[in-house]
C-alpha atoms as a PDB file:
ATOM      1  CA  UNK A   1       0.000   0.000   0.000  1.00  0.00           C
ATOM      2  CA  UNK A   2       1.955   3.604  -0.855  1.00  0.00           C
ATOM      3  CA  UNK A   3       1.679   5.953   1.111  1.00  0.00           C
ATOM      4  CA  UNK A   4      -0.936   8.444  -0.843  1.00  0.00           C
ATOM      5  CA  UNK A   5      -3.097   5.145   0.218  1.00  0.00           C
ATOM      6  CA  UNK A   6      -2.243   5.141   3.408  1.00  0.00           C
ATOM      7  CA  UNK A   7      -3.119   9.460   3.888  1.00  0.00           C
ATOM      8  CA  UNK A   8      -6.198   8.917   2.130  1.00  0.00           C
ATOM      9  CA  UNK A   9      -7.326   6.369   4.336  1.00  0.00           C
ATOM     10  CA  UNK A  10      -6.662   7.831   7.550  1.00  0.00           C
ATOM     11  CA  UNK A  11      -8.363  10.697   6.324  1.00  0.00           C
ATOM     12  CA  UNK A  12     -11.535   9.474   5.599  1.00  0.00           C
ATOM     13  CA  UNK A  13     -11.382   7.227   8.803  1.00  0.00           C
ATOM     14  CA  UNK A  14     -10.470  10.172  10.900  1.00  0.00           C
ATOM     15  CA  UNK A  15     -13.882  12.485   9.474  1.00  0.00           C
ATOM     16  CA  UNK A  16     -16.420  10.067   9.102  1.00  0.00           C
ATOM     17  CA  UNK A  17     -18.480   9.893  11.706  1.00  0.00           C
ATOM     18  CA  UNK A  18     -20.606   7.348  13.654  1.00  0.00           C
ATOM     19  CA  UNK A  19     -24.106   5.826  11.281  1.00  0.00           C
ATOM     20  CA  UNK A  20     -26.763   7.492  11.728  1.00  0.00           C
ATOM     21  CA  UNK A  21     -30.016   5.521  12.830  1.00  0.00           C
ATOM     22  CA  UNK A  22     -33.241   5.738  12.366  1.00  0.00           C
ATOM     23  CA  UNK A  23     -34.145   7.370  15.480  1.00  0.00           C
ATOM     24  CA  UNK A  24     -31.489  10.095  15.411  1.00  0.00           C
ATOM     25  CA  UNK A  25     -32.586  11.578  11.536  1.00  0.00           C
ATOM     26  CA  UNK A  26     -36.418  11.223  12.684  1.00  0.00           C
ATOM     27  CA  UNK A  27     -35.792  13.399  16.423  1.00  0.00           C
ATOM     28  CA  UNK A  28     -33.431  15.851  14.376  1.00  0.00           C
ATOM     29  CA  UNK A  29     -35.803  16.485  11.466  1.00  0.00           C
ATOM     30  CA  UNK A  30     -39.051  16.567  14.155  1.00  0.00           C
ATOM     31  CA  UNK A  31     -37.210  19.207  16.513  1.00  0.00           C
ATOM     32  CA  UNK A  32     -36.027  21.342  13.295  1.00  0.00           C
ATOM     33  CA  UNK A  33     -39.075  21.224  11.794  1.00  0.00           C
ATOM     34  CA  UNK A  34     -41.007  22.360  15.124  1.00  0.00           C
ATOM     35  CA  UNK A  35     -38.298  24.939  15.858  1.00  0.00           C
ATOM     36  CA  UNK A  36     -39.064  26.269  11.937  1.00  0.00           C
ATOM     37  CA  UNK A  37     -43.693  26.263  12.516  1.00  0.00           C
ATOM     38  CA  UNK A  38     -42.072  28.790  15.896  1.00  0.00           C
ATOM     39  CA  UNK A  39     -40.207  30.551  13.875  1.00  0.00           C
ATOM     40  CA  UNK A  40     -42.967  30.516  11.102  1.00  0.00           C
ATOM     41  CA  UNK A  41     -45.221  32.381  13.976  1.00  0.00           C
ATOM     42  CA  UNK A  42     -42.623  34.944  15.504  1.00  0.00           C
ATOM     43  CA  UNK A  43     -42.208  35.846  11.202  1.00  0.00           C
ATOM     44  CA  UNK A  44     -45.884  36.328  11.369  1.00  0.00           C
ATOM     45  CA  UNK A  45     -46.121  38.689  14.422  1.00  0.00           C
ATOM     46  CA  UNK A  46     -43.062  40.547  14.517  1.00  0.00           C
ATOM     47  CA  UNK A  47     -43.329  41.101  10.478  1.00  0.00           C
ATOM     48  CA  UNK A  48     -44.832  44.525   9.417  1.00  0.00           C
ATOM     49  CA  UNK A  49     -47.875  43.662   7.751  1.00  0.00           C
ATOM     50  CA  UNK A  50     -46.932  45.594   4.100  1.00  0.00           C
ATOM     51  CA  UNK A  51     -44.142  43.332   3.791  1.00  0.00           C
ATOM     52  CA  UNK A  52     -45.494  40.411   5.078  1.00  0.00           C
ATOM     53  CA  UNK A  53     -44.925  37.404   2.677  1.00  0.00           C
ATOM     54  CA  UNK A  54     -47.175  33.636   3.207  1.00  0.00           C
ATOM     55  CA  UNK A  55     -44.678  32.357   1.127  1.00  0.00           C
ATOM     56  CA  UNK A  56     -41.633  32.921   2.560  1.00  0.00           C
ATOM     57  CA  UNK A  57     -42.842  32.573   6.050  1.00  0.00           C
ATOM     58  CA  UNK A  58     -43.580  28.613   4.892  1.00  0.00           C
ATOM     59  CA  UNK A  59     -40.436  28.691   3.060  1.00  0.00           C
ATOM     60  CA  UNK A  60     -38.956  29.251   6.905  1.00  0.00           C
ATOM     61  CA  UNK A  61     -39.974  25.814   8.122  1.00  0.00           C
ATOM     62  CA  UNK A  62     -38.566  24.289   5.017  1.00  0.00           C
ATOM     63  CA  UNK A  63     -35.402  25.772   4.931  1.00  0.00           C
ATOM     64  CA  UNK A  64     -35.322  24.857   8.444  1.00  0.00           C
ATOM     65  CA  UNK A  65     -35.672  20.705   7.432  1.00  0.00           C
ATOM     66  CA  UNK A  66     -33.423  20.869   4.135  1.00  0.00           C
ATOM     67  CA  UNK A  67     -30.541  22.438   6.102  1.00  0.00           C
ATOM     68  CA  UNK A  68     -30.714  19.839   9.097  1.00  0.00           C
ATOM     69  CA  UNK A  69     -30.957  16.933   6.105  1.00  0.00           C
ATOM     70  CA  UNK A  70     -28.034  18.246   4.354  1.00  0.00           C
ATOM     71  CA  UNK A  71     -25.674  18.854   7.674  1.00  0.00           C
ATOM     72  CA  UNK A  72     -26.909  15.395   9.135  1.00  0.00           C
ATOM     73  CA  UNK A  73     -25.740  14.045   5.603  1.00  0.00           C
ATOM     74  CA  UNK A  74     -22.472  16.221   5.390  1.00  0.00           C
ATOM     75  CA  UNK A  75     -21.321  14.516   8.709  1.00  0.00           C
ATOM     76  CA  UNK A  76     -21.792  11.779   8.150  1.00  0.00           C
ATOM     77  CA  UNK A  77     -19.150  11.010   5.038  1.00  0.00           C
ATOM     78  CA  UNK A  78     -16.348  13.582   4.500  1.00  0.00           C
ATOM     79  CA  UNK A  79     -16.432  12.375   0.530  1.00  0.00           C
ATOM     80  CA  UNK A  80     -20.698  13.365   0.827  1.00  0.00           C
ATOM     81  CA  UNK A  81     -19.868  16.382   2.523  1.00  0.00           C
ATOM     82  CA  UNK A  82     -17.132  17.604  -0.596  1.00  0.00           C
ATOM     83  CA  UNK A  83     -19.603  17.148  -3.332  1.00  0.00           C
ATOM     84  CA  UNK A  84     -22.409  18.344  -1.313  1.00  0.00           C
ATOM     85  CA  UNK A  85     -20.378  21.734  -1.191  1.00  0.00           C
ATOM     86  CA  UNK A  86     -19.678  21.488  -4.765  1.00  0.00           C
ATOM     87  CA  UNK A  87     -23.634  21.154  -5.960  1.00  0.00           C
ATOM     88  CA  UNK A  88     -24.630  23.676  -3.854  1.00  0.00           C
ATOM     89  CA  UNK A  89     -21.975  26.337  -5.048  1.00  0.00           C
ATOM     90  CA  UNK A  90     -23.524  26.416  -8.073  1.00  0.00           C
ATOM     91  CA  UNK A  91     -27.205  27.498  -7.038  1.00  0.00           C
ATOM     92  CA  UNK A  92     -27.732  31.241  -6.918  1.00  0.00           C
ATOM     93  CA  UNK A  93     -30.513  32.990  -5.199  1.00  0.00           C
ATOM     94  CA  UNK A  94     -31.886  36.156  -6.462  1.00  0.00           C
ATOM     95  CA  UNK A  95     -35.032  36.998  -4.465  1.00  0.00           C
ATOM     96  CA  UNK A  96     -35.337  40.157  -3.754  1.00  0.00           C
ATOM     97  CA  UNK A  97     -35.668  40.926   0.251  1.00  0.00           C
ATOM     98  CA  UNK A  98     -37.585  43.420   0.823  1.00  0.00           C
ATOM     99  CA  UNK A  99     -37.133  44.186   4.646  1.00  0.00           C
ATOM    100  CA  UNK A 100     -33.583  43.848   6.024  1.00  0.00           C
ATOM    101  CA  UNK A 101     -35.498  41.971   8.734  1.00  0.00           C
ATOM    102  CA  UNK A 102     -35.997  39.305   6.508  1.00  0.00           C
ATOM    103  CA  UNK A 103     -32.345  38.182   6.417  1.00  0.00           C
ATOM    104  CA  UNK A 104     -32.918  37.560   9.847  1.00  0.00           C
ATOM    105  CA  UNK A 105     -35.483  35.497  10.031  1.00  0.00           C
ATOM    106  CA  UNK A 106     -33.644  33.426   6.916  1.00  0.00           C
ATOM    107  CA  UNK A 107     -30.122  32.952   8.848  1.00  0.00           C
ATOM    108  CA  UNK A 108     -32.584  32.393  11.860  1.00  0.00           C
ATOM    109  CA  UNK A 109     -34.248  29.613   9.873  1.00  0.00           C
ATOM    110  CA  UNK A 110     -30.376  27.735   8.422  1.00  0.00           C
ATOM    111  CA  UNK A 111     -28.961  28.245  11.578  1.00  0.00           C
ATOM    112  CA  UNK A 112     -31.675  26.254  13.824  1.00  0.00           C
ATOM    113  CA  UNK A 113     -30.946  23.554  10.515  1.00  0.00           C
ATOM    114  CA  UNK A 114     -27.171  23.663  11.436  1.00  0.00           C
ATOM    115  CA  UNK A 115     -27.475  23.500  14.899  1.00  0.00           C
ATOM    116  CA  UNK A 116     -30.271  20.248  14.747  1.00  0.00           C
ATOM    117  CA  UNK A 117     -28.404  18.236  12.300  1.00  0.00           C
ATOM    118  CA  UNK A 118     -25.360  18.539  14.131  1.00  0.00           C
ATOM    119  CA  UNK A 119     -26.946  17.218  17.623  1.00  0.00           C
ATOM    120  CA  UNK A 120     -27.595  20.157  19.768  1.00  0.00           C
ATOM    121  CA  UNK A 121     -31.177  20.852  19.344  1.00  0.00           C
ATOM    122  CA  UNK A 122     -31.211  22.399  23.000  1.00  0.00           C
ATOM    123  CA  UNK A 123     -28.487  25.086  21.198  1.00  0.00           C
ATOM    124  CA  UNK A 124     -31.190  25.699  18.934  1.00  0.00           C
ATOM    125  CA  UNK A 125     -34.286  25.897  21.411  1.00  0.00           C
ATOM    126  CA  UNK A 126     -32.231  28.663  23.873  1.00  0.00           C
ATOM    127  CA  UNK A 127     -31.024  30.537  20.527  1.00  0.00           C
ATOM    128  CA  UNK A 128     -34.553  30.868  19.259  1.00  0.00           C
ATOM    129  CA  UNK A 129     -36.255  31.652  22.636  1.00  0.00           C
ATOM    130  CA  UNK A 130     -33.620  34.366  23.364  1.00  0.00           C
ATOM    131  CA  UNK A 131     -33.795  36.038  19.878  1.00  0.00           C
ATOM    132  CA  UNK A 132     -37.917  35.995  19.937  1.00  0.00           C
ATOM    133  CA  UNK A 133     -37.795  37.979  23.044  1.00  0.00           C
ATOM    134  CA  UNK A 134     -34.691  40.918  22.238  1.00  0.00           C
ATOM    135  CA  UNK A 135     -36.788  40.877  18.599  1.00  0.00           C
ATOM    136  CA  UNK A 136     -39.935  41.388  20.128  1.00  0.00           C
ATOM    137  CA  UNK A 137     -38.601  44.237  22.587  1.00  0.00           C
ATOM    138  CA  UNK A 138     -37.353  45.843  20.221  1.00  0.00           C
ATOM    139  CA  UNK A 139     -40.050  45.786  17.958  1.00  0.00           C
ATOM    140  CA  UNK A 140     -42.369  47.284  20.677  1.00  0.00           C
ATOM    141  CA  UNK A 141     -39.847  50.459  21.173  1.00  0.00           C
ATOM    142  CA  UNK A 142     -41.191  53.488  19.711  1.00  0.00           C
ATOM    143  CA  UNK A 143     -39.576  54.123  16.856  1.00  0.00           C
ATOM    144  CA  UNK A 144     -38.312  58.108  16.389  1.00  0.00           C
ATOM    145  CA  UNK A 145     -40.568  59.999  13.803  1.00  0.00           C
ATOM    146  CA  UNK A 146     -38.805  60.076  10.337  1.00  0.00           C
ATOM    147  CA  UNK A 147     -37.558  62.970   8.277  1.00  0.00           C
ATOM    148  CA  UNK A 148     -40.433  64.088   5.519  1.00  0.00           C
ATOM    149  CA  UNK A 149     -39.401  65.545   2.125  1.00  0.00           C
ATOM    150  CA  UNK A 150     -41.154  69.070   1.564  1.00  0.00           C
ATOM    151  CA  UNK A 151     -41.131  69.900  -1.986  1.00  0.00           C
ATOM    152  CA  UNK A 152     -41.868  73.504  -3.344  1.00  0.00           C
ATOM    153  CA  UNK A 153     -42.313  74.756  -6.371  1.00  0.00           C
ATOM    154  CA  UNK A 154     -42.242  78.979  -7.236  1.00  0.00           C
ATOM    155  CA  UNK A 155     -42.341  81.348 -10.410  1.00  0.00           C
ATOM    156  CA  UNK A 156     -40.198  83.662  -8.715  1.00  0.00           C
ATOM    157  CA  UNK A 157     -36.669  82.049  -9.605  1.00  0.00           C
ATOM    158  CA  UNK A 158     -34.826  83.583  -6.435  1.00  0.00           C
ATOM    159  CA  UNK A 159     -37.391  82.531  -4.102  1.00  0.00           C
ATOM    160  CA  UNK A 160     -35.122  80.108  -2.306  1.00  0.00           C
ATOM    161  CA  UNK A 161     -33.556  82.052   0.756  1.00  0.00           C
ATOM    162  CA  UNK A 162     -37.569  83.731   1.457  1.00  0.00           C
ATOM    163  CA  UNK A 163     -38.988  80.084   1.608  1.00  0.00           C
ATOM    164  CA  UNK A 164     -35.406  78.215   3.964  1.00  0.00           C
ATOM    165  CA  UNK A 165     -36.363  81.289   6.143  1.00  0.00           C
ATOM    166  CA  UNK A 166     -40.031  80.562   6.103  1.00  0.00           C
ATOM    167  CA  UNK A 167     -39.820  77.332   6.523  1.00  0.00           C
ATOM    168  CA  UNK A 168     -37.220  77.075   9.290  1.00  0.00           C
ATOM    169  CA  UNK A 169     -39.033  78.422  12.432  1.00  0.00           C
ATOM    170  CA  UNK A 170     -41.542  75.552  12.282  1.00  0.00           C
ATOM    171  CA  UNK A 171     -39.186  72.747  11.574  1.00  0.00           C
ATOM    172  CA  UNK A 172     -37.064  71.188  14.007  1.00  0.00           C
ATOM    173  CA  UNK A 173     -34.518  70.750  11.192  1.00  0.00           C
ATOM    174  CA  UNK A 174     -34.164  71.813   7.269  1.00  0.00           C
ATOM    175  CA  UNK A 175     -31.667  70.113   4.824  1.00  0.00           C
ATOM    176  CA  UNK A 176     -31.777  71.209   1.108  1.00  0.00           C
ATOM    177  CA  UNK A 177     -31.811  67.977  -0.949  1.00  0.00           C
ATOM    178  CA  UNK A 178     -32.204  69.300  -4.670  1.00  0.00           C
ATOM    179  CA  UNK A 179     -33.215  72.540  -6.269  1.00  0.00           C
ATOM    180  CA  UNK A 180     -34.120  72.743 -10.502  1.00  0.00           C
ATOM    181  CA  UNK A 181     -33.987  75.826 -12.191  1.00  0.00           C
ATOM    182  CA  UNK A 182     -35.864  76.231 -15.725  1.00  0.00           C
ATOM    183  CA  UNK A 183     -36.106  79.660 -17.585  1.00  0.00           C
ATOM    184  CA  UNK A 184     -39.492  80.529 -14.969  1.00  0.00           C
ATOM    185  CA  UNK A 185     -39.174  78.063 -12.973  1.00  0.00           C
ATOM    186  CA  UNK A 186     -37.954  76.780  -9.328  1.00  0.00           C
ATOM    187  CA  UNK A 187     -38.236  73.344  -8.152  1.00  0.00           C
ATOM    188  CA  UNK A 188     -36.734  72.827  -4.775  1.00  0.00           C
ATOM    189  CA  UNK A 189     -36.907  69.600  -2.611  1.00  0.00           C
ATOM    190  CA  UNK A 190     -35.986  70.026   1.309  1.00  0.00           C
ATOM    191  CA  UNK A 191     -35.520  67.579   4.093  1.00  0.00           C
ATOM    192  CA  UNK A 192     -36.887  68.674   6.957  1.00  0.00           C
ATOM    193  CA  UNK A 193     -38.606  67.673  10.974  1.00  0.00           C
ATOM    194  CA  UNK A 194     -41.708  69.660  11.832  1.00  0.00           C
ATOM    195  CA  UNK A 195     -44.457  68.817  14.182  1.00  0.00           C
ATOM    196  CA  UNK A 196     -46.898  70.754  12.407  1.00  0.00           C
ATOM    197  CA  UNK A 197     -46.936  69.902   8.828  1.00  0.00           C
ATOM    198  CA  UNK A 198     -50.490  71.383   7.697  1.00  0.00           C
ATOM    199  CA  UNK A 199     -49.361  74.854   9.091  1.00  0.00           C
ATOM    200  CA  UNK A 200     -45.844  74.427   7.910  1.00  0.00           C
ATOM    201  CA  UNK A 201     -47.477  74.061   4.037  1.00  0.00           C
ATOM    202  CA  UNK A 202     -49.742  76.893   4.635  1.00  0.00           C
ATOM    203  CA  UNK A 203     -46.970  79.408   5.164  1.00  0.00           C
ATOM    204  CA  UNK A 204     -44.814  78.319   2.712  1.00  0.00           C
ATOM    205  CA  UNK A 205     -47.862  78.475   0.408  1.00  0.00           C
ATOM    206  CA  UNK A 206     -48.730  81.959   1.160  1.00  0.00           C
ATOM    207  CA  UNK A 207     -45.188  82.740  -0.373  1.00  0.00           C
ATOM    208  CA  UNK A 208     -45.292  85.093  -3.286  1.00  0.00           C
ATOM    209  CA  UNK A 209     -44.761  83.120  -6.562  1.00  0.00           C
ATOM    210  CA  UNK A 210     -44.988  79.853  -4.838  1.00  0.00           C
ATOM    211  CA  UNK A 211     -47.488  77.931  -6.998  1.00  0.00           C
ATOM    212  CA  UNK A 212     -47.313  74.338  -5.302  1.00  0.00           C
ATOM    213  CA  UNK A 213     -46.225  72.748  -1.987  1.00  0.00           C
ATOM    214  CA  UNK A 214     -46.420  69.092  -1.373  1.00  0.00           C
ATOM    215  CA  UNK A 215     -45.038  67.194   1.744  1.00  0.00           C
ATOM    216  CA  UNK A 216     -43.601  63.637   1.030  1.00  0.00           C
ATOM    217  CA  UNK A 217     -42.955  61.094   4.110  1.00  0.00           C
ATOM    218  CA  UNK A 218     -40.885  58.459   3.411  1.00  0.00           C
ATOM    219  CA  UNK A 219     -38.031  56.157   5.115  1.00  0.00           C
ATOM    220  CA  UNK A 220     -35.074  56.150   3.529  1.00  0.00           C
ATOM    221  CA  UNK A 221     -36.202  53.399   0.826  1.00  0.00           C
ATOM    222  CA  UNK A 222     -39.592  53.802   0.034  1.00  0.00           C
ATOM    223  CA  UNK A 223     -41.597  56.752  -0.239  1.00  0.00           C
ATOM    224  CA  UNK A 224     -45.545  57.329   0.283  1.00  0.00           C
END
């Protein structure tokens, strides 16, 4: 026997692991699969209801199962566990998330996989019981009231400086974001904090040469 033999023997000896019985696969794939229907409901309350997605909350649970299947297979045969890394290289997902708290849910969802199919479902109970209950306080916190776009348009081309001055004792801040000039024109698009956004409009409005104001909330992404 040469001694390449010899290396690639010990190897694969020293990696592969005990066999896998019955029992073991069918309490590994029950706990993962409970530990995805609980994460399936904290999805469902925690979720904002505009982005909440049926699909991908079942999606959860199975993710949940396929990952503990494919770590209770990868373990169990070092030569399994190379060409499972190799087929799944080559798939690419491309659905589009549309609320970063998605991603958590999804690494939520592999990681309770990873932990069951490697033997330590009581890992993955305390890691899904402790992140339900920091998601769900922070959920609850008020969050602080976002920025609104104000946008103004005016005839009178240097109406600018009157309508920043205007504008800025009833906001608790004022950032200029854009301004368009045309030949009679001025389009100008401001950031700002006010408590009062009915009587902020009206005084802007009561500008002379301001022909339209129009106040814009939005978060950063999406705008309503």
């Amino acid at each position: 026997m040469s001694a390449g033999d010899i290396f690639k023997k010990s190897f694969l000896e020293g990696y592969a692991s005990g066999e896998l019985t019955i029992s073991s696969i069918a309490a590994c794939l029950v706990i993962a699969g409970l530990l995805g229907v609980y994460v399936f409901f904290a999805y469902r309350m925690l979720c904002r209801r505009e982005f909440f997605n049926k699909n991908f909350s079942v999606a959860l649970i199975a993710l949940a199962e396929i990952t503990a299947a494919i770590i209770l297979t990868v373990q169990s045969n070092v030569v399994i566990s190379l060409g499972m890394v190799g087929a799944l290289s080559i798939v690419r997902f491309r659905t589009a998330i549309k609320d970063p708290l998605d991603l958590v849910f999804l690494f939520w969802a592999i990681s309770i996989g990873i932990i069951c199919g490697a033997g330590l479902a009581l890992v993955a109970v305390a890691v899904s019981l402790v992140l339900s209950v920091l998601l769900w306080i922070f959920n609850a916190l008020p969050a602080a009231k976002s920025p609104v776009l104000l946008l103004v348009s005016s005839t009178d081309l240097k109406a600018e400086g009157t309508i920043v001055e205007t504008a800025k004792p009833l906001c608790k801040s004022l950032t200029v974001k854009s301004r368009s000039l045309t030949a009679d024109r001025l389009d100008l698009i401001a950031e700002i904090r006010t408590k009062d956004e009915s009587a902020l409009s009206a005084a802007v409005q009561a500008i002379p040469g301001v022909t339209s104001v129009t106040v814009v909330a939005h978060n950063g992404e999406t705008t309503y």
